[in-house]
C-alpha atoms as a PDB file:
ATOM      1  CA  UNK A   1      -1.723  11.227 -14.267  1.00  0.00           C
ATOM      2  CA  UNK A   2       1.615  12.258 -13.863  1.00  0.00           C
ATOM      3  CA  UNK A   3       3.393  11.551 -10.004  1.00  0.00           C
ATOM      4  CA  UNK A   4       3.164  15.260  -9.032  1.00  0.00           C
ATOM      5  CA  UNK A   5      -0.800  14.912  -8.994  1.00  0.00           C
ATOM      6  CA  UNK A   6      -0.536  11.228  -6.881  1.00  0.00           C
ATOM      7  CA  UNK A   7       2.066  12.813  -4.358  1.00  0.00           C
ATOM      8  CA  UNK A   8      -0.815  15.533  -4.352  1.00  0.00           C
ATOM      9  CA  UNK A   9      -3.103  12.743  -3.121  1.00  0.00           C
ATOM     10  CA  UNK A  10      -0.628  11.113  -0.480  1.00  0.00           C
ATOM     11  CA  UNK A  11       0.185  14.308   1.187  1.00  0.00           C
ATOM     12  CA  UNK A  12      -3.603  14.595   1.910  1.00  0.00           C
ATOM     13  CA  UNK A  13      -3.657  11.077   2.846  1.00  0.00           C
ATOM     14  CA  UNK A  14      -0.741  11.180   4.906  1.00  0.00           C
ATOM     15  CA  UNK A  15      -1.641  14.079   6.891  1.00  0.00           C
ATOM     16  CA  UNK A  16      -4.771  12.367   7.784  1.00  0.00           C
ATOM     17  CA  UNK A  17      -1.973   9.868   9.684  1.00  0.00           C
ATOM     18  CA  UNK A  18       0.399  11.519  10.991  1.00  0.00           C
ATOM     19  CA  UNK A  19       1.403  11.088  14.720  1.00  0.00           C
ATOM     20  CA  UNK A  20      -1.159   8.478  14.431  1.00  0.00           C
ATOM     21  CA  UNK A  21      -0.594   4.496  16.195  1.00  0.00           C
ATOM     22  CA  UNK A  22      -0.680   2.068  13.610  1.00  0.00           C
ATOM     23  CA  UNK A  23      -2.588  -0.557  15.421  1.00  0.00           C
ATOM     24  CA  UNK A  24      -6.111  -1.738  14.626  1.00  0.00           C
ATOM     25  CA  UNK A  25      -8.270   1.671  15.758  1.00  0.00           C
ATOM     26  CA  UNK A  26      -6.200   2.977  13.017  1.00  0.00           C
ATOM     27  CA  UNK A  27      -6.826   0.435  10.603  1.00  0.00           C
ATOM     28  CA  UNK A  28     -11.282   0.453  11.550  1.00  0.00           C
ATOM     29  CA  UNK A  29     -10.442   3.921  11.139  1.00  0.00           C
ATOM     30  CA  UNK A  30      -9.163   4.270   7.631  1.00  0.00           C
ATOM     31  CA  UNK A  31     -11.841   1.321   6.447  1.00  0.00           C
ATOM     32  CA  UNK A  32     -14.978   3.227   8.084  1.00  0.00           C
ATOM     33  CA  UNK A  33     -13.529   6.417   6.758  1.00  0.00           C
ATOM     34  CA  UNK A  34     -11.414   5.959   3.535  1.00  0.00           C
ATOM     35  CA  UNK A  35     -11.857   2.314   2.491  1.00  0.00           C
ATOM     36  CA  UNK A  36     -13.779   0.814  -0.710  1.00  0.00           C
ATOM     37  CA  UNK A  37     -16.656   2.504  -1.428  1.00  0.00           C
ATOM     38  CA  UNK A  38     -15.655   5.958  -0.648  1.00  0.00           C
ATOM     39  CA  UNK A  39     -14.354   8.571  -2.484  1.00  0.00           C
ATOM     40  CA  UNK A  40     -10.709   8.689  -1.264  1.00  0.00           C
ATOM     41  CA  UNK A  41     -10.382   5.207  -1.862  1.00  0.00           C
ATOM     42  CA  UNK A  42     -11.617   5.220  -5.477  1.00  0.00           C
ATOM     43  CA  UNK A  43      -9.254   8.351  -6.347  1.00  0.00           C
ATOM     44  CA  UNK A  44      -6.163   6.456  -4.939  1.00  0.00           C
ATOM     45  CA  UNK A  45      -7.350   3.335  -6.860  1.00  0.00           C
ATOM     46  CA  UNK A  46      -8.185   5.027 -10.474  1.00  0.00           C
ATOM     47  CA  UNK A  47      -4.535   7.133  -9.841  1.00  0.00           C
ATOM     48  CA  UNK A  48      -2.421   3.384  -8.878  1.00  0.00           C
ATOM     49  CA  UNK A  49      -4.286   1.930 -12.106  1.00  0.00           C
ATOM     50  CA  UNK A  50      -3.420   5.019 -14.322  1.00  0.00           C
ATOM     51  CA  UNK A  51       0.448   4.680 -12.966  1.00  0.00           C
ATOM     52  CA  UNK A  52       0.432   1.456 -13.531  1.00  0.00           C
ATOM     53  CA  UNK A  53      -0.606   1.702 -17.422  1.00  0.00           C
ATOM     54  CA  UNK A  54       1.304   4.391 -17.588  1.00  0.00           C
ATOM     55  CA  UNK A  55       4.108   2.588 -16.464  1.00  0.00           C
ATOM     56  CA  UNK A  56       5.564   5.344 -13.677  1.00  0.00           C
ATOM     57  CA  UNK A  57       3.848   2.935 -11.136  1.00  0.00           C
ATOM     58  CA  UNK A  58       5.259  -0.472 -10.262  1.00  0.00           C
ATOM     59  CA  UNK A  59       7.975  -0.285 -13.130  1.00  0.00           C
ATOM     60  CA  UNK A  60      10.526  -2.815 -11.985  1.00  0.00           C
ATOM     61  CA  UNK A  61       9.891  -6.817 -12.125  1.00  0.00           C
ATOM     62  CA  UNK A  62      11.126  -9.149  -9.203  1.00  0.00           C
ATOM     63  CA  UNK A  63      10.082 -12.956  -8.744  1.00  0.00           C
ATOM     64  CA  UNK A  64       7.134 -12.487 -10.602  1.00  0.00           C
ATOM     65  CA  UNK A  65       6.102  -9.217  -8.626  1.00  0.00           C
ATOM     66  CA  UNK A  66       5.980  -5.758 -10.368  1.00  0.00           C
ATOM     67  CA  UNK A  67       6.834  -3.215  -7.087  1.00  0.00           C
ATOM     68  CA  UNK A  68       8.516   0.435  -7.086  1.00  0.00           C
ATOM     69  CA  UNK A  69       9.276   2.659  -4.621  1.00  0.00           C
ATOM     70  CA  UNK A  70       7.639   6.017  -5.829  1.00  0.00           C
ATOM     71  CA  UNK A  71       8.067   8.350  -2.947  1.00  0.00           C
ATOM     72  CA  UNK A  72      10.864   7.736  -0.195  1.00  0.00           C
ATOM     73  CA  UNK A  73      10.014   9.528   3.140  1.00  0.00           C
ATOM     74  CA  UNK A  74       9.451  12.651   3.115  1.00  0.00           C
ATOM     75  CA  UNK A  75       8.010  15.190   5.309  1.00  0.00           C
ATOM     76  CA  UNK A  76       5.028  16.922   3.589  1.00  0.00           C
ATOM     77  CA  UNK A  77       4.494  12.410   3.397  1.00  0.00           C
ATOM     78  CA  UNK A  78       4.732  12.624   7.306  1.00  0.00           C
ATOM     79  CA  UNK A  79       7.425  10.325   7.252  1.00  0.00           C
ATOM     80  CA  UNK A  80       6.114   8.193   5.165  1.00  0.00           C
ATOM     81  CA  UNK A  81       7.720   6.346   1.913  1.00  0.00           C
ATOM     82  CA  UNK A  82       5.219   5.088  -0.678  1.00  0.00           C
ATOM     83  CA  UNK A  83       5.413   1.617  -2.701  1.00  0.00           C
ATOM     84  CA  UNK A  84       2.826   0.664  -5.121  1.00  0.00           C
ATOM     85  CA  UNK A  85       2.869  -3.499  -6.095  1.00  0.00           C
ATOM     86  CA  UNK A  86       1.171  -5.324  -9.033  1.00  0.00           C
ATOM     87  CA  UNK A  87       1.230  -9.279  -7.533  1.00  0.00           C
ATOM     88  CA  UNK A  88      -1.305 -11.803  -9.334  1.00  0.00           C
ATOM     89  CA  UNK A  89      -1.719 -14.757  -7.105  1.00  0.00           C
ATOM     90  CA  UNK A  90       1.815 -15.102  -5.163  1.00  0.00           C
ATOM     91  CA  UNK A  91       3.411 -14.733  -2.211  1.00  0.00           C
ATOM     92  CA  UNK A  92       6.810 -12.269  -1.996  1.00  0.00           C
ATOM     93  CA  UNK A  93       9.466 -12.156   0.103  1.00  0.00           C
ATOM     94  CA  UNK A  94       8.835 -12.559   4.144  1.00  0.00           C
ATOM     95  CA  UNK A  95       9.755  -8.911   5.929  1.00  0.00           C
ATOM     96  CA  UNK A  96       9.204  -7.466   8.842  1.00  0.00           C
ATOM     97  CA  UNK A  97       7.896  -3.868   9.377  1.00  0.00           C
ATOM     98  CA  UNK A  98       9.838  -2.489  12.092  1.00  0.00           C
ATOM     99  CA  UNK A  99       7.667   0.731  12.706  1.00  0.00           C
ATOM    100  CA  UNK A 100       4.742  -0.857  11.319  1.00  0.00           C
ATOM    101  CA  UNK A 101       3.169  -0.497   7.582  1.00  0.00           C
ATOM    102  CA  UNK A 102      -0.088   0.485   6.278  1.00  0.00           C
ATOM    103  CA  UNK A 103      -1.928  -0.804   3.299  1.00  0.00           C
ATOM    104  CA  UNK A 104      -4.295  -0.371   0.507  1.00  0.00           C
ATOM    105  CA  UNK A 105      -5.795  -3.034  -0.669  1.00  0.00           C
ATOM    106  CA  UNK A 106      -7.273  -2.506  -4.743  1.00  0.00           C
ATOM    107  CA  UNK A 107      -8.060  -5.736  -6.327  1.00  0.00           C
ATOM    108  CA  UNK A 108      -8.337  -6.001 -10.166  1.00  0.00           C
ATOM    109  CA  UNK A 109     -10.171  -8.989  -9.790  1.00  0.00           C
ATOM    110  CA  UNK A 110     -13.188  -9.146  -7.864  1.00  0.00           C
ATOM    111  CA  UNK A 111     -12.077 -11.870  -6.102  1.00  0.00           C
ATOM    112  CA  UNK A 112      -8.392 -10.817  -4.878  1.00  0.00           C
ATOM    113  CA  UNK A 113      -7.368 -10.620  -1.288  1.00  0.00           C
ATOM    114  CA  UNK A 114      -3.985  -9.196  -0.263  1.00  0.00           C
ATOM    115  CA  UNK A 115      -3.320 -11.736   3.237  1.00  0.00           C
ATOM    116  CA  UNK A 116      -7.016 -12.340   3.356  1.00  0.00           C
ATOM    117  CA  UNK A 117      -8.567  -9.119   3.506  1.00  0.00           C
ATOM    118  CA  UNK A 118     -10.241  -7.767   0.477  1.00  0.00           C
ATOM    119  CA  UNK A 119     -10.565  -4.101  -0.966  1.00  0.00           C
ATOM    120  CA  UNK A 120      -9.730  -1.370   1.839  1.00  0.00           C
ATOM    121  CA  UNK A 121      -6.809  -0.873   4.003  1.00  0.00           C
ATOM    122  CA  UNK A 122      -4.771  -3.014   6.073  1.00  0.00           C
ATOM    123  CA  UNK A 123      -3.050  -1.251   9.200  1.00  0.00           C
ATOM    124  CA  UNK A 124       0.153  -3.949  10.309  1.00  0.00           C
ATOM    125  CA  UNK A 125       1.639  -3.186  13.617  1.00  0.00           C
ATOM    126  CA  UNK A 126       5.310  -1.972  14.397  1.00  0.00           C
ATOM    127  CA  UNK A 127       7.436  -5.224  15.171  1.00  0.00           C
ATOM    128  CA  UNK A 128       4.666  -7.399  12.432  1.00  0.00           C
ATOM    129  CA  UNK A 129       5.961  -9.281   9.742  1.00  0.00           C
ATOM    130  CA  UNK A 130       4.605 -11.431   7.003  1.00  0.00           C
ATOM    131  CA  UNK A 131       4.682 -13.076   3.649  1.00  0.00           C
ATOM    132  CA  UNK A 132       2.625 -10.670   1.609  1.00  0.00           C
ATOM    133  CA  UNK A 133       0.076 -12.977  -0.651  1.00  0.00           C
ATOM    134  CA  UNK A 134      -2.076 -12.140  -3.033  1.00  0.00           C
ATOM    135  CA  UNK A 135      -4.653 -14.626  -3.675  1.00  0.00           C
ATOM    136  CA  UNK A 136      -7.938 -14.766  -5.735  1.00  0.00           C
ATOM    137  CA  UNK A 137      -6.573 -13.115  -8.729  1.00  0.00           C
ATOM    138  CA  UNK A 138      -4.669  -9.404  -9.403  1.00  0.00           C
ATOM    139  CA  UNK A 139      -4.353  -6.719  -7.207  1.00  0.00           C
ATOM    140  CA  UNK A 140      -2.830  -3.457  -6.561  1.00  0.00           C
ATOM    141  CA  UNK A 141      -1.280  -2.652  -3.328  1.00  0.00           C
ATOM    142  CA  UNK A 142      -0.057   0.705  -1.973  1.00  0.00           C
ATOM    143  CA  UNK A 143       2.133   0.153   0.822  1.00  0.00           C
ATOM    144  CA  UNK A 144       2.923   3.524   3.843  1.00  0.00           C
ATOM    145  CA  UNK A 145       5.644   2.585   5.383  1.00  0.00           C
ATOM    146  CA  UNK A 146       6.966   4.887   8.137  1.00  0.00           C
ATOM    147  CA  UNK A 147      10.449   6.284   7.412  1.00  0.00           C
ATOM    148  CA  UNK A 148      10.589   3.608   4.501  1.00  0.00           C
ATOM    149  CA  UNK A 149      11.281   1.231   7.438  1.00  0.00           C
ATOM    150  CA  UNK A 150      11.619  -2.350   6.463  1.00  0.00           C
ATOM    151  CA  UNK A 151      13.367  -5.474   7.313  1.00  0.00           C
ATOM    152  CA  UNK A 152      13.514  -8.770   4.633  1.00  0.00           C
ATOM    153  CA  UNK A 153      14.114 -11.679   6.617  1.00  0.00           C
ATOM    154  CA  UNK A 154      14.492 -15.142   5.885  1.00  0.00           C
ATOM    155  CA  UNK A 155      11.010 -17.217   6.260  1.00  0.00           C
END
């Protein structure tokens, strides 16, 4: 699938988000709505997995991480930059999300959580920060991050 057709997908996405509080109505929102199970969720999935092979898709190697910025903010995105990560049982580098970040969760293994949540979406507050952890096994993780906002910062 080449990006053109995945940008396709995050434009629809986004839209669905935009002016929207990232806080945890949002994030019941997107599961009830868009998370595993339904058909959003499954297109976005099947299109990270096919970018992945494909090698457009988490292209560049860090610490034992595979991550890539694919879309920087944008505003047909509604602001929103788009990273896709390939992590297999690991914990990256601590950051903070100054505007907050947004999540989607695709295991490849059954048993994969991304911070302890399993398949779905993961809405993390403006001002949050974490270690982002995969645990369980392999998983995919599409990261929204408003105006590509993001802070690393020591543990």
């Amino acid at each position: 699938m080449p990006s053109t057709e995945f940008r396709q997908q995050i434009v629809e996405m986004s839209a669905k988000l935009a002016g929207r509080v990232l806080d945890a109505q949002l994030d019941a929102w997107l599961n009830a709505e868009h998370g595993a199970g339904s058909a959003t969720y499954a297109r976005l999935k099947q299109s990270c997995e096919e970018g992945v092979a494909a090698g457009w898709l988490a292209n560049r190697e860090g610490g034992g991480i595979r991550y890539g910025r694919i879309f920087k903010p944008a505003e047909d995105l509604a602001g929103f930059s788009v990273d896709v990560v390939d992590m297999k049982d690991i914990a990256g580098p601590h950051h903070a999300h100054p505007l907050g970040e947004i999540d989607l969760i695709m295991p490849l293994d059954e048993a994969a959580q991304f911070d302890g949540r399993g398949a779905g979406w993961l809405v993390c507050p403006p001002g949050s920060a974490h270690r982002p952890t995969v645990s369980g096994g392999r998983a995919l993780v599409l990261y929204l991050l408003p105006q590509g906002s993001i802070a690393f910062t020591p543990v």
